[in-house]
C-alpha atoms as a PDB file:
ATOM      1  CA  UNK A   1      -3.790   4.664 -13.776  1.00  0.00           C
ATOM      2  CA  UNK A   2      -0.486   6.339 -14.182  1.00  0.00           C
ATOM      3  CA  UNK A   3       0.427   4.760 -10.399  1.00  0.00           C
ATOM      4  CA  UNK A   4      -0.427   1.665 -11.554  1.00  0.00           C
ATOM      5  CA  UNK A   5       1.296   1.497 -14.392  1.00  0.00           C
ATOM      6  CA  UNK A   6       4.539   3.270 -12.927  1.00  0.00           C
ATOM      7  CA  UNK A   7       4.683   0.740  -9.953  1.00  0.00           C
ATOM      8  CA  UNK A   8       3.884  -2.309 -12.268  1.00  0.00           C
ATOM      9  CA  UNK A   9       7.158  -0.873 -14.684  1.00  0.00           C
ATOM     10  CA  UNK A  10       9.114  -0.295 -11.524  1.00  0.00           C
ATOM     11  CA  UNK A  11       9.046  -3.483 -10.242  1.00  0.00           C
ATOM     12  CA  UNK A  12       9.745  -5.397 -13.723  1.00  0.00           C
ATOM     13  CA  UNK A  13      12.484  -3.341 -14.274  1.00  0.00           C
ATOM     14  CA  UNK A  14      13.536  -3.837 -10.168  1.00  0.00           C
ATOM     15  CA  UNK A  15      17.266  -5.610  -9.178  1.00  0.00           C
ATOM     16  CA  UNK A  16      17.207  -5.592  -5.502  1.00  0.00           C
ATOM     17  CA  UNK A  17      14.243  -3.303  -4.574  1.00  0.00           C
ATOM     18  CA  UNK A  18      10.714  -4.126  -4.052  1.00  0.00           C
ATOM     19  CA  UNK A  19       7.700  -1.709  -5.406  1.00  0.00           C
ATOM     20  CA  UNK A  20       4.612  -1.911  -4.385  1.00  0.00           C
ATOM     21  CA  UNK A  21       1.717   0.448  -4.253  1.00  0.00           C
ATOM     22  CA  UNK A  22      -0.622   0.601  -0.879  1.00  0.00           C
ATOM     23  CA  UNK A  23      -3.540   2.214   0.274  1.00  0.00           C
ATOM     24  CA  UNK A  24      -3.647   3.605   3.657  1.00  0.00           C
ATOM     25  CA  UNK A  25      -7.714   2.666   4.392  1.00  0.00           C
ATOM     26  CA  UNK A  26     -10.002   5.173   4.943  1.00  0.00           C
ATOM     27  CA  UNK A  27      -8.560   7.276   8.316  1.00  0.00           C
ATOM     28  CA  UNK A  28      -9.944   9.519  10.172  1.00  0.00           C
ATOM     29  CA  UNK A  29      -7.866  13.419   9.148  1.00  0.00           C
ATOM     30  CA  UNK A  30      -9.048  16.460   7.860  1.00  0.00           C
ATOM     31  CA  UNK A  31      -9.319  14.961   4.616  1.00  0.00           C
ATOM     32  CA  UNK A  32     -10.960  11.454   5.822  1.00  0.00           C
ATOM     33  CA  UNK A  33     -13.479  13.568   8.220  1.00  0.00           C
ATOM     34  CA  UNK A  34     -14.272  12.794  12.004  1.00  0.00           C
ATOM     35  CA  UNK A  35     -16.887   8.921  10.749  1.00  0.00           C
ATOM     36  CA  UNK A  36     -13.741   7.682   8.675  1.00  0.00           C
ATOM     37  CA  UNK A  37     -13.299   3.645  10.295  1.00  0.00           C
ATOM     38  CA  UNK A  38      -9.393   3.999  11.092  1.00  0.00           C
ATOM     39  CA  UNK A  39      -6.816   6.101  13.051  1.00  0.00           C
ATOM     40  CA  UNK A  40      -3.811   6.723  11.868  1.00  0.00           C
ATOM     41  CA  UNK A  41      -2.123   5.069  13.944  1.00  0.00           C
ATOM     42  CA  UNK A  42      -3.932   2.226  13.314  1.00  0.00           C
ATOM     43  CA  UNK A  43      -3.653   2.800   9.589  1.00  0.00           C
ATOM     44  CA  UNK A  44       0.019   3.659  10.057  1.00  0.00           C
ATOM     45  CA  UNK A  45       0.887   0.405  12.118  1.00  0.00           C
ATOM     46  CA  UNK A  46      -0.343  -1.775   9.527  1.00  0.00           C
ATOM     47  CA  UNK A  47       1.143  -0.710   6.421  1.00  0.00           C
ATOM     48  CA  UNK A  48       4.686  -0.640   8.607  1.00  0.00           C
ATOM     49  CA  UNK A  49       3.400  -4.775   8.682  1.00  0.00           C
ATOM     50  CA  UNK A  50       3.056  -5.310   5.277  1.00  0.00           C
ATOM     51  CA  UNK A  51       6.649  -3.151   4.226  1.00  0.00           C
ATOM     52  CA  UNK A  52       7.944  -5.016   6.665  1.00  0.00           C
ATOM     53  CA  UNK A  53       6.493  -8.777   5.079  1.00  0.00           C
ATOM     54  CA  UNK A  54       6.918  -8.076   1.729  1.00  0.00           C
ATOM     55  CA  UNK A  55       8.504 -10.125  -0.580  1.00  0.00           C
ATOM     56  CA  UNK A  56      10.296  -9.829  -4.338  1.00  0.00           C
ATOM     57  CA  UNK A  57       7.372 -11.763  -5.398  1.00  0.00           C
ATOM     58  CA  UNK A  58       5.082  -9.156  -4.379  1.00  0.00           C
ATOM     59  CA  UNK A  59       6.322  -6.990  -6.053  1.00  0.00           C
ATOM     60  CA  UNK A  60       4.190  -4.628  -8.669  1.00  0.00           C
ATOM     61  CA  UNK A  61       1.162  -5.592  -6.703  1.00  0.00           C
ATOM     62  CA  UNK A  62      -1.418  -3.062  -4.858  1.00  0.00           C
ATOM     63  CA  UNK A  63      -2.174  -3.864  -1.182  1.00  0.00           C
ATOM     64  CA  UNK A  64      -4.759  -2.630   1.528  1.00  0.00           C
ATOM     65  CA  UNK A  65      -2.810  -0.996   4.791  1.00  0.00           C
ATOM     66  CA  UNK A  66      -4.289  -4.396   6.552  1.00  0.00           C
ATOM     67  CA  UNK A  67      -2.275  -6.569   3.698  1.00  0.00           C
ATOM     68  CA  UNK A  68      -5.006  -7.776   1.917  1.00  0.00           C
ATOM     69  CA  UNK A  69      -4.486  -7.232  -2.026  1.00  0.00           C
ATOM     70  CA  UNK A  70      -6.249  -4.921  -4.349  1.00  0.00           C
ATOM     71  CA  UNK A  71      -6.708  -5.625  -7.904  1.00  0.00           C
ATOM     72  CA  UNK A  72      -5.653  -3.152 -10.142  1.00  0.00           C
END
């Protein structure tokens, strides 16, 4: 809750900067374990796609590492 709400008052109070809050999927490392769907590369390749797409007006929202959104 406290990420939400810091990203959502980041990015109303943001001039020039985008914030947004994303979730890496479920990857396969120690903490994922060995049946997790995604490698980190994989998981790592597409959040560098949505950074790289994202827009002001996306801004304060919460995004899947494939670039679909979450609702808070």
């Amino acid at each position: 809750s406290a990420l939400n709400m810091m990203t959502k008052s980041l990015a109303a109070e943001s001039d020039g900067f985008i914030c947004i809050a994303m979730s890496p999927g479920w990857v396969r490392t120690d903490m994922g374990g060995p049946n997790a769907n995604l490698s980190p590369e994989e998981s790592v390749r597409g959040m560098l796609a949505v950074l790289a797409a994202a827009t002001p007006e996306v801004s304060g929202h919460y995004f899947e590492y494939d670039g679909s959104e979450l609702a808070w």
